[in-house]
N, C-alpha and C. Protein backbone atom coordinates (compact mmCIF):
# COMPACT_ATOMS: atom_id res chain seq x y z
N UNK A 1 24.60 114.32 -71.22
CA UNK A 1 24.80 114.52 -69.80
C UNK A 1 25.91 113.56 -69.36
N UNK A 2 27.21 114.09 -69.08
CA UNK A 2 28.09 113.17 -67.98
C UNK A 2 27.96 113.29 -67.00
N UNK A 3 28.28 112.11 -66.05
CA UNK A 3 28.11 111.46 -64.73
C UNK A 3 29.48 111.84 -64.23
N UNK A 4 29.90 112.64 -63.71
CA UNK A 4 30.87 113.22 -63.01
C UNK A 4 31.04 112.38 -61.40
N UNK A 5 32.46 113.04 -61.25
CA UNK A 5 33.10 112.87 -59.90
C UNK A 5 32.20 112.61 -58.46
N UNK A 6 32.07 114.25 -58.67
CA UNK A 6 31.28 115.05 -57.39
C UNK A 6 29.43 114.14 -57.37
N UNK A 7 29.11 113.94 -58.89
CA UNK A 7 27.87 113.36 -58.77
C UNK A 7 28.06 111.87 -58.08
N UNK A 8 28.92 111.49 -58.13
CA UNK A 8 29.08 109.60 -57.38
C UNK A 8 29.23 110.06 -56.03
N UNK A 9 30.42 111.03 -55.73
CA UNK A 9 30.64 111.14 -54.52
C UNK A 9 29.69 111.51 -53.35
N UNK A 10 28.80 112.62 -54.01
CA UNK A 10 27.40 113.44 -52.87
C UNK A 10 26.91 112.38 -53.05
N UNK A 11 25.85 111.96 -53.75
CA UNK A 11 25.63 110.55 -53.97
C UNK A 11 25.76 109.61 -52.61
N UNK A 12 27.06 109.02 -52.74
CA UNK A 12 27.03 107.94 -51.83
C UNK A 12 27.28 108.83 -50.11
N UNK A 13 28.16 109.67 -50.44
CA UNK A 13 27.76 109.91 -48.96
C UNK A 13 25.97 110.49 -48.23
N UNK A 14 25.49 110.78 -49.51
CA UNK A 14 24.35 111.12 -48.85
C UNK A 14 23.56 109.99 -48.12
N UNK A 15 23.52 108.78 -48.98
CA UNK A 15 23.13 107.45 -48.35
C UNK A 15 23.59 107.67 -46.85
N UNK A 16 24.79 107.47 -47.02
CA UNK A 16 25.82 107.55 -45.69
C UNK A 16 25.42 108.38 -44.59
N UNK A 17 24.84 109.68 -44.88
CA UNK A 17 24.17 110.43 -43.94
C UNK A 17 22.75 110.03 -43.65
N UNK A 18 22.26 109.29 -44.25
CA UNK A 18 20.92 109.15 -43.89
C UNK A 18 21.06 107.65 -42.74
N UNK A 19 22.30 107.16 -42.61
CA UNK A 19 22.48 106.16 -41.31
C UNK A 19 22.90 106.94 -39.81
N UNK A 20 23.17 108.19 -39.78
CA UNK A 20 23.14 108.93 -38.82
C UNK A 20 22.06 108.60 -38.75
N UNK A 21 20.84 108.43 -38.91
CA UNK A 21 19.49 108.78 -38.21
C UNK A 21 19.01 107.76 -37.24
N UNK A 22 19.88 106.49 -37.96
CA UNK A 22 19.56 105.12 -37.14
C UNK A 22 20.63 104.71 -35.83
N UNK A 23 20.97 106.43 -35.38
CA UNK A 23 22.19 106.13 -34.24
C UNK A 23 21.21 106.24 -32.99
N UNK A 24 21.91 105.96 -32.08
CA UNK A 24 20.90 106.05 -30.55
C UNK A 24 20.26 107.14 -30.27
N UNK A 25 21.46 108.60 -30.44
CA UNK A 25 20.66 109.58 -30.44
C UNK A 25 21.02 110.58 -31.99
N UNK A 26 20.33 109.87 -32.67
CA UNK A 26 20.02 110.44 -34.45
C UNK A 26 20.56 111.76 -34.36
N UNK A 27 21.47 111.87 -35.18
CA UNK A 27 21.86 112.99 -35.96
C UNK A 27 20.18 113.74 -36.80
N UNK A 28 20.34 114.75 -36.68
CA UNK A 28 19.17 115.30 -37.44
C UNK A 28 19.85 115.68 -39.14
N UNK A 29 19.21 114.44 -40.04
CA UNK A 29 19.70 114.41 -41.59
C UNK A 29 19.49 116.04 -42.06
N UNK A 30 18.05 115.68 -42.22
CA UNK A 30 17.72 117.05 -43.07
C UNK A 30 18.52 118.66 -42.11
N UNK A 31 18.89 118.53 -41.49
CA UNK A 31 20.33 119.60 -40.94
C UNK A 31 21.52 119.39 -41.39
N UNK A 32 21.47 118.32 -41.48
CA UNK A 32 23.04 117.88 -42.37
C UNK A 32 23.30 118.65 -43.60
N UNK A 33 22.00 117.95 -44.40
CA UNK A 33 21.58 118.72 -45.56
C UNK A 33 22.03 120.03 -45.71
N UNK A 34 21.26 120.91 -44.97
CA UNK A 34 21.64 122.46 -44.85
C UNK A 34 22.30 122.60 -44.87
N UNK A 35 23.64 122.08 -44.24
CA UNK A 35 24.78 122.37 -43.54
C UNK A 35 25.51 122.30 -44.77
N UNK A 36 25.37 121.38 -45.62
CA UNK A 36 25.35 120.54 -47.11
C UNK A 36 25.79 121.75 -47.92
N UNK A 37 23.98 122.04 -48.21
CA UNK A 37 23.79 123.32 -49.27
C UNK A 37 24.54 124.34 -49.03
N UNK A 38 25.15 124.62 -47.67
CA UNK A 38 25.10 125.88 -47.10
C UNK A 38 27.17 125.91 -48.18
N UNK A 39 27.22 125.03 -47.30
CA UNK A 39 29.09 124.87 -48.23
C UNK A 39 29.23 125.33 -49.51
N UNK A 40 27.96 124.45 -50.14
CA UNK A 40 28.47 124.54 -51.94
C UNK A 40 27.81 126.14 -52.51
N UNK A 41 27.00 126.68 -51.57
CA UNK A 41 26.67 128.15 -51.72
C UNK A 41 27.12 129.14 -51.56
N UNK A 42 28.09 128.55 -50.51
CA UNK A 42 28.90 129.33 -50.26
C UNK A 42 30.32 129.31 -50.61
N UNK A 43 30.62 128.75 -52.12
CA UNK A 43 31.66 128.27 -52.88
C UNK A 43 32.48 127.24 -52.71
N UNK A 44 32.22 126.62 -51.77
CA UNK A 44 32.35 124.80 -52.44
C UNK A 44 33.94 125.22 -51.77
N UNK A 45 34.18 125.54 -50.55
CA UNK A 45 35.65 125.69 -50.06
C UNK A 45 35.78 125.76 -48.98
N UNK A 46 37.14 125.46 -48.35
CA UNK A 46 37.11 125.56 -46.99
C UNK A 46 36.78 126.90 -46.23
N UNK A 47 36.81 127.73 -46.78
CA UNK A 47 36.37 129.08 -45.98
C UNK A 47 35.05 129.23 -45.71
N UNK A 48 34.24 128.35 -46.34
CA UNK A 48 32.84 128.32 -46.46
C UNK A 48 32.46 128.19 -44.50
N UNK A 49 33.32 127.68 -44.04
CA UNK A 49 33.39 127.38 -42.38
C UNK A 49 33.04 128.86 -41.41
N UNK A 50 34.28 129.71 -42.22
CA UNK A 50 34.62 131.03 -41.79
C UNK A 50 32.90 131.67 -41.73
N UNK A 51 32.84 131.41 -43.07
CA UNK A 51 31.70 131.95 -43.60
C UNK A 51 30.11 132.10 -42.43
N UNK A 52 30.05 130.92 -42.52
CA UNK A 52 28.88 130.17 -41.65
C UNK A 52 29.05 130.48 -39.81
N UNK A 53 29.75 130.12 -39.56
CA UNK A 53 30.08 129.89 -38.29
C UNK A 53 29.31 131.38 -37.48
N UNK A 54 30.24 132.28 -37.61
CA UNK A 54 29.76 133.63 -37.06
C UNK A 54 28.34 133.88 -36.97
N UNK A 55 27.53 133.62 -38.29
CA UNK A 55 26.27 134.20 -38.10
C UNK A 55 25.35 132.69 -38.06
N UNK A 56 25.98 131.85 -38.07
CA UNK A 56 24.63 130.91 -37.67
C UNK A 56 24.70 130.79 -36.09
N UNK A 57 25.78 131.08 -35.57
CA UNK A 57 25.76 130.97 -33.67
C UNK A 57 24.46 132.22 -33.47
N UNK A 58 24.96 133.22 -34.32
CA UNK A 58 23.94 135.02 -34.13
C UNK A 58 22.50 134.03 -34.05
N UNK A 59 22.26 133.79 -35.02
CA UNK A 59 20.61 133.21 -35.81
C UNK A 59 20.37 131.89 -34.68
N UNK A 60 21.15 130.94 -34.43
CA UNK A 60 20.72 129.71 -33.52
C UNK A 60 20.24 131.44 -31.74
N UNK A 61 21.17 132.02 -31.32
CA UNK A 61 21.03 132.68 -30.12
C UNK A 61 19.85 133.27 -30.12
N UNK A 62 19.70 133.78 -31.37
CA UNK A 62 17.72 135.17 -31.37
C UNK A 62 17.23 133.85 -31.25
N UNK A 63 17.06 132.84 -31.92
CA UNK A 63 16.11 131.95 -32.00
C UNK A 63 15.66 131.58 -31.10
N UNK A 64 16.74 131.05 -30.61
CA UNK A 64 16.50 130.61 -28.90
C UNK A 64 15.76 131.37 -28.05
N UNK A 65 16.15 132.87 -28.28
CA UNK A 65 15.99 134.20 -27.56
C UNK A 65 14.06 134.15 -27.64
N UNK A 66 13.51 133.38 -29.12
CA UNK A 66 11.92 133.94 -29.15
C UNK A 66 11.68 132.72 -28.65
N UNK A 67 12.44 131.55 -28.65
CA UNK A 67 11.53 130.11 -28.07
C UNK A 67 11.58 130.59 -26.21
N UNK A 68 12.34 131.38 -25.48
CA UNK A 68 12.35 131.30 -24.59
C UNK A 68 10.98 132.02 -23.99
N UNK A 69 10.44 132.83 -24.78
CA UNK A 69 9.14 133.82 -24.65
C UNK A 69 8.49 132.89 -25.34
N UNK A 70 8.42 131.56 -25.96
CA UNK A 70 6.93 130.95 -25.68
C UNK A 70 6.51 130.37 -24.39
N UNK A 71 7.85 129.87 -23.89
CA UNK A 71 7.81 129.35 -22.25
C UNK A 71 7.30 130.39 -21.60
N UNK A 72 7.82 131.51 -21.65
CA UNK A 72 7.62 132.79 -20.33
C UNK A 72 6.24 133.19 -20.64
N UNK A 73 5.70 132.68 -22.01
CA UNK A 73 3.90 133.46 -22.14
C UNK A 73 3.22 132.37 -22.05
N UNK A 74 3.61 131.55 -21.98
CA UNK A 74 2.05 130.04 -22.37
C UNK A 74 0.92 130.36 -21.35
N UNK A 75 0.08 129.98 -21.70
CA UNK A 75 -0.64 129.48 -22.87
C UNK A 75 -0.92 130.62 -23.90
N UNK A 76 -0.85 131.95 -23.21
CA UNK A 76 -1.01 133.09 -24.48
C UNK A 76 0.54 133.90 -25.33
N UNK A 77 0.64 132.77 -26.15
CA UNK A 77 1.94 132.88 -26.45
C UNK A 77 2.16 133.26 -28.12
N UNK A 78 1.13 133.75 -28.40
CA UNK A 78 1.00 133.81 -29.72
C UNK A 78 1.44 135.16 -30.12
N UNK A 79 0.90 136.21 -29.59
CA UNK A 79 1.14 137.83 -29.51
C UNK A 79 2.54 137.94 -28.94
N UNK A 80 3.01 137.50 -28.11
CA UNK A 80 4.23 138.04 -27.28
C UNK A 80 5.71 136.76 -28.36
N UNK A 81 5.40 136.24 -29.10
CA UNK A 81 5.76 135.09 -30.16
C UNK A 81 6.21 136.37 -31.08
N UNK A 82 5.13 136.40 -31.68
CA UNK A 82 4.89 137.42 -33.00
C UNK A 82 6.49 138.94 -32.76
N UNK A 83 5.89 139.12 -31.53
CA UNK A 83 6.55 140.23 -31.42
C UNK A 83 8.17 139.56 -31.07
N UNK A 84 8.55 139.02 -30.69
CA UNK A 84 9.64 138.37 -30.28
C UNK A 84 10.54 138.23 -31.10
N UNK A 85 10.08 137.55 -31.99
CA UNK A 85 10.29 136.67 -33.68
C UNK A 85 10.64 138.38 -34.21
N UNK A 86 9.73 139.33 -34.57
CA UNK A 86 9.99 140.54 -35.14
C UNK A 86 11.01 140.90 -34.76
N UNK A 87 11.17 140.96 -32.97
CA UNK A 87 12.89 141.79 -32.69
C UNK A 87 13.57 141.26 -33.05
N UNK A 88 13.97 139.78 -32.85
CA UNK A 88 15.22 138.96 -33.08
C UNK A 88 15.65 138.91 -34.68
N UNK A 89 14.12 139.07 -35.54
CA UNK A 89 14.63 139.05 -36.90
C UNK A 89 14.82 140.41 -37.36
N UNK A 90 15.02 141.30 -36.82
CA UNK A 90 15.50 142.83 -37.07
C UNK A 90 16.84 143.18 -36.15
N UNK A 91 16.95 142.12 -35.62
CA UNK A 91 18.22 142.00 -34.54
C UNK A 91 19.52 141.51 -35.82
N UNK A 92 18.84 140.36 -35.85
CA UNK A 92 19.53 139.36 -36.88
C UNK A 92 20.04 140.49 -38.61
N UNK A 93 18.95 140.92 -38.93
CA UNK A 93 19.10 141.96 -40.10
C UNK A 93 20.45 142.99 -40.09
N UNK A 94 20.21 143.58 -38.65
CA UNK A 94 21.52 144.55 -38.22
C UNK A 94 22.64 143.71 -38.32
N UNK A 95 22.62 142.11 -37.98
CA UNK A 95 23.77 141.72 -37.70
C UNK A 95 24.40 141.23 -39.19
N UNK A 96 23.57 141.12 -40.46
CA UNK A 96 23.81 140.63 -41.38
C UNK A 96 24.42 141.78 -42.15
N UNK A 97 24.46 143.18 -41.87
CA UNK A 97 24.85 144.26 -42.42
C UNK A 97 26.63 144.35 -41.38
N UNK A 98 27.12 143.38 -41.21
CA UNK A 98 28.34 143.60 -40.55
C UNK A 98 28.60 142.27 -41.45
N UNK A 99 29.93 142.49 -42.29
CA UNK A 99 30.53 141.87 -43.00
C UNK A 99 30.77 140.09 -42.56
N UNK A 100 30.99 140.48 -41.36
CA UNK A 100 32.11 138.91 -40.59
C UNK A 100 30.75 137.72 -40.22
N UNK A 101 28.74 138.88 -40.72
CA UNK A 101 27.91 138.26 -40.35
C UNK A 101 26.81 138.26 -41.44
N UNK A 102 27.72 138.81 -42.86
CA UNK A 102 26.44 139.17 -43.85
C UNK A 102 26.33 137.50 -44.56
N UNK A 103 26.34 136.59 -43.90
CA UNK A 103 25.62 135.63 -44.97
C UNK A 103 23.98 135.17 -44.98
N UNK A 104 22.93 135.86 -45.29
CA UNK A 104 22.20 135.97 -45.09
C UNK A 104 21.18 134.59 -45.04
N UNK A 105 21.51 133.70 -46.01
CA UNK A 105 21.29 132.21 -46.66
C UNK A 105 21.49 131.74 -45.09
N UNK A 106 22.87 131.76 -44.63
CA UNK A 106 23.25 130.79 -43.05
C UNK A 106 21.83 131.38 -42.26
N UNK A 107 21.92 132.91 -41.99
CA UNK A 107 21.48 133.17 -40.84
C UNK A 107 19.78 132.87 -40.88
N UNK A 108 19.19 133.01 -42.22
CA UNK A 108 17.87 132.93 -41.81
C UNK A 108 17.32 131.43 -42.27
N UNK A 109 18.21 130.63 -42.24
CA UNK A 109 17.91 129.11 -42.19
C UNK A 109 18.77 128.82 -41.07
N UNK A 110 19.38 128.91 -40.27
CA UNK A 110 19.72 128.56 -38.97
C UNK A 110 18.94 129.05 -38.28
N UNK A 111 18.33 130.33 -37.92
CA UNK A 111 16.97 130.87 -37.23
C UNK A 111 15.69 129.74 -37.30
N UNK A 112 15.54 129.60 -38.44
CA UNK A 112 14.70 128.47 -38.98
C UNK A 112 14.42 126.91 -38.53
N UNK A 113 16.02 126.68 -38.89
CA UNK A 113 16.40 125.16 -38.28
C UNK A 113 15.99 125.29 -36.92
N UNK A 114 16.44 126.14 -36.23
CA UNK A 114 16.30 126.44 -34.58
C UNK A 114 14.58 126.21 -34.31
N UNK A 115 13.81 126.13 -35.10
CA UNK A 115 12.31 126.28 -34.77
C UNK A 115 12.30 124.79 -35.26
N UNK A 116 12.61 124.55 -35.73
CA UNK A 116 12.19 122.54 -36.65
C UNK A 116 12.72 121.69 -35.69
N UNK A 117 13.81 122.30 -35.13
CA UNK A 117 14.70 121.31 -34.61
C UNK A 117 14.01 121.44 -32.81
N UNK A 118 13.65 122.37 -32.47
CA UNK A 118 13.10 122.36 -31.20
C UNK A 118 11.36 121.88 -31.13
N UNK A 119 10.93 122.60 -32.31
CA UNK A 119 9.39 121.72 -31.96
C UNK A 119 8.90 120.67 -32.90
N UNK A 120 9.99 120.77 -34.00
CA UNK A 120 9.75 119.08 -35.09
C UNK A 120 10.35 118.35 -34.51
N UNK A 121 11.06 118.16 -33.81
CA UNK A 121 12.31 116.82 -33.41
C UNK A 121 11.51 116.50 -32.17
N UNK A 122 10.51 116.43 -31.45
CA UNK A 122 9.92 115.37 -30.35
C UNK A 122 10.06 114.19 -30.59
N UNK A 123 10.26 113.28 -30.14
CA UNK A 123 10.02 111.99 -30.28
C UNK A 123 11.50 111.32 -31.21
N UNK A 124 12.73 112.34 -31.14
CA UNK A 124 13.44 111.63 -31.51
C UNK A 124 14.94 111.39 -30.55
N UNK A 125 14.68 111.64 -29.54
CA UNK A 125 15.72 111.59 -28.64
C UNK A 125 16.03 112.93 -27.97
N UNK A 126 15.42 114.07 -28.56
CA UNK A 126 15.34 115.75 -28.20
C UNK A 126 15.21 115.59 -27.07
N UNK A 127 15.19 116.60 -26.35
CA UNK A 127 14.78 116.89 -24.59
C UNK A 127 13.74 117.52 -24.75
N UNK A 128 12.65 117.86 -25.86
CA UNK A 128 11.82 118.68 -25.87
C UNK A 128 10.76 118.64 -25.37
N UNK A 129 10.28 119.22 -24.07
CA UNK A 129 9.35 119.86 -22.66
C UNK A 129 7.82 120.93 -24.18
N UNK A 130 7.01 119.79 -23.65
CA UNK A 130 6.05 120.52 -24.09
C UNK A 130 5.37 122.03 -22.86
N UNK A 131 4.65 122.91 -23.65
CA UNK A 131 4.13 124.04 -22.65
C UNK A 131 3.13 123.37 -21.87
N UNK A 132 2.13 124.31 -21.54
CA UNK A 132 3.30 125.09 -19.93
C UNK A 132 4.28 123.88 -19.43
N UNK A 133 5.65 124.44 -19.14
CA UNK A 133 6.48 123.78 -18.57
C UNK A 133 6.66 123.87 -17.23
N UNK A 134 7.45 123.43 -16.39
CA UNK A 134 7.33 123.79 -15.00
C UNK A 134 7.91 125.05 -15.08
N UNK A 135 9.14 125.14 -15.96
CA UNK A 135 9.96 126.58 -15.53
C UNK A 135 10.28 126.71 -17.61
N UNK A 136 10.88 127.38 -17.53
CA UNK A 136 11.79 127.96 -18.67
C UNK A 136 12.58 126.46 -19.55
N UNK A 137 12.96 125.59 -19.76
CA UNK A 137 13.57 124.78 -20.32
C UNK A 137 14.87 125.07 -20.99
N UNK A 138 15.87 126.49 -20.31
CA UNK A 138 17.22 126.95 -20.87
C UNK A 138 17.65 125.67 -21.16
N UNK A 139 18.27 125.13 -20.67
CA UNK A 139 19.06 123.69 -21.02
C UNK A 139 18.27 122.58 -21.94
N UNK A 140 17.44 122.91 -22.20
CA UNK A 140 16.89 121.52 -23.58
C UNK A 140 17.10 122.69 -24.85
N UNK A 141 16.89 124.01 -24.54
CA UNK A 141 16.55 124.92 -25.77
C UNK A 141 18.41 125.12 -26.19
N UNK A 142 19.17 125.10 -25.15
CA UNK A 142 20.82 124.97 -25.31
C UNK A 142 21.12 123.80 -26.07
N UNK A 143 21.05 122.92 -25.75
CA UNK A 143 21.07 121.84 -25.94
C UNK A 143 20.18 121.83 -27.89
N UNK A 144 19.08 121.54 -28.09
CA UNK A 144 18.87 121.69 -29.27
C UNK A 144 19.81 122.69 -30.33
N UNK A 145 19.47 123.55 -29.61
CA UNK A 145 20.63 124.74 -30.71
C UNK A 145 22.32 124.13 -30.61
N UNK A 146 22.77 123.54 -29.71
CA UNK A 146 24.18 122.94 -30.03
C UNK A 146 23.78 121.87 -31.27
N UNK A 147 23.08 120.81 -31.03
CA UNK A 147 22.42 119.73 -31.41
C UNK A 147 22.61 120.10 -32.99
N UNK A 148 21.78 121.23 -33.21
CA UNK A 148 21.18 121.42 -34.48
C UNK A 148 22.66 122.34 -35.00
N UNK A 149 23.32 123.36 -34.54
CA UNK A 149 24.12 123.47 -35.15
C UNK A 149 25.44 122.10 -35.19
N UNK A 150 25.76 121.85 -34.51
CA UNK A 150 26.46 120.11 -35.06
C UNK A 150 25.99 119.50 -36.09
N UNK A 151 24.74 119.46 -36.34
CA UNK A 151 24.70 118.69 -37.38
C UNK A 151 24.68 119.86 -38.54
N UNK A 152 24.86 120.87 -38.48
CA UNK A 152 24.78 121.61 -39.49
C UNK A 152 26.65 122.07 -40.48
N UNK A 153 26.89 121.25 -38.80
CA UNK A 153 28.31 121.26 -39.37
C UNK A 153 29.08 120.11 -39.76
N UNK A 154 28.33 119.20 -39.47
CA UNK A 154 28.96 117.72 -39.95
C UNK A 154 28.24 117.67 -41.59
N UNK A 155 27.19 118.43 -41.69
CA UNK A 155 26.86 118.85 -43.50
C UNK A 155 27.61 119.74 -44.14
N UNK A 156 28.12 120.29 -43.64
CA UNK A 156 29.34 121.40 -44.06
C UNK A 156 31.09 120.59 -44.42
N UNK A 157 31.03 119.79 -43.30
CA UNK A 157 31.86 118.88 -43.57
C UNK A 157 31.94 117.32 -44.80
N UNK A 158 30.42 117.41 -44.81
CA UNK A 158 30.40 116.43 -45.76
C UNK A 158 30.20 116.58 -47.15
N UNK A 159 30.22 118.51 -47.07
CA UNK A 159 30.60 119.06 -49.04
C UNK A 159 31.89 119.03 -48.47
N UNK A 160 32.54 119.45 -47.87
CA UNK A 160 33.98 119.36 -47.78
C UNK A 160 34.73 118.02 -48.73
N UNK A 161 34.08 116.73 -47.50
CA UNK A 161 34.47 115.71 -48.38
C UNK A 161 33.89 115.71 -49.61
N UNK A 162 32.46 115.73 -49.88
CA UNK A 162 32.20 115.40 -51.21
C UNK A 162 33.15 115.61 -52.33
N UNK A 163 33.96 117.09 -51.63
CA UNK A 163 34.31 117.99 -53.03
C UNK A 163 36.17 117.22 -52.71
N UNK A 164 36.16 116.99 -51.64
CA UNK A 164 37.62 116.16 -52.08
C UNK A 164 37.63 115.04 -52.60
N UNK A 165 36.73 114.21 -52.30
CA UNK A 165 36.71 112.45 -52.77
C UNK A 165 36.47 112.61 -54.14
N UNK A 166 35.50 113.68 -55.03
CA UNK A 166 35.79 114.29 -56.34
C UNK A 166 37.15 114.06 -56.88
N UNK A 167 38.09 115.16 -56.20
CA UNK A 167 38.81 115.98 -56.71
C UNK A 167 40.22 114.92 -56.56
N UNK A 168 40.09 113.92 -56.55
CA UNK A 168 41.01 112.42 -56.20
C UNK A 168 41.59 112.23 -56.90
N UNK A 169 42.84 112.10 -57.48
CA UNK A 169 43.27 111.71 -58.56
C UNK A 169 43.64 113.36 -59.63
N UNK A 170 43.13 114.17 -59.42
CA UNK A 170 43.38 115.77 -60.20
C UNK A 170 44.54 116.05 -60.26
N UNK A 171 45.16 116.90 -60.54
CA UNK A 171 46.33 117.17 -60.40
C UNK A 171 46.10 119.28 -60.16
């Protein structure tokens, strides 16, 4: 087994990402991550941007679209959830069958992230309004989905670097 480039480089920046967490208002790591995987899956290149971008905005918007119907049903939010979640992820399906949105990996882990990042992230600087709320919470649920896609792109950015601080010295 050799100890390569790219293995020193992910390596130390990963350390490096895990001090985002100790900022005032924490970067969310394990999004970074994603953002991470999402690059080198999507061939370890700058287009990997192209790639992502389009359909994780699609997947962060439905998401949002079913958190907004747990607000509008609480406390019986489980049935009108269920069904919500079904449209948006048959919404999302149609949208993955259009080329500029078929990355399927982005869209149904950004849908995903969008649920971790709005009801796992309490207590870390989030705006997150437990139910019943007074009204709807558009602006914390905006707000998370910017949140969470940023950091999904500062992980996208950091295979970027990984794969240049590698590639140093190559010809």
């Amino acid at each position: 087994m050799k100890i390569q480039k790219l293995d020193i480089s992910v390596s130390v920046l990963a350390g490096v990402a895990c001090l985002f967490f100790f900022m005032p208002n924490p970067i969310t790591v394990w999004a970074v991550f994603v953002g991470w995987a999402w690059y080198f899956s999507l061939g370890a290149e700058p287009k990997a941007f192209a790639k992502c971008i389009p359909v994780m905005v699609v997947a962060y918007v439905l998401a949002s679209i079913a958190i907004v119907v747990v607000y509008m049903t609480a406390p019986n939010w489980v049935i009108p959830v269920a069904i919500a979640v079904a449209v948006t992820a048959f919404i999302l399906m149609m949208f993955l069958k259009i080329p500029a949105f078929g990355y399927s990996i982005v869209g149904f882990v950004s849908y995903a992230v969008m649920f971790g990042g709005y009801f796992g992230q309490g207590g870390f600087g989030f705006p997150f309004l437990a139910y019943p709320a007074p009204a709807v919470p558009i602006g914390n649920i905006a707000i998370i989905a910017l949140w969470m896609m940023m950091s999904n792109l500062i992980g996208m950015g950091f295979g970027l670097l990984s794969v240049a601080l590698a590639n140093i010295g190559k010809k």
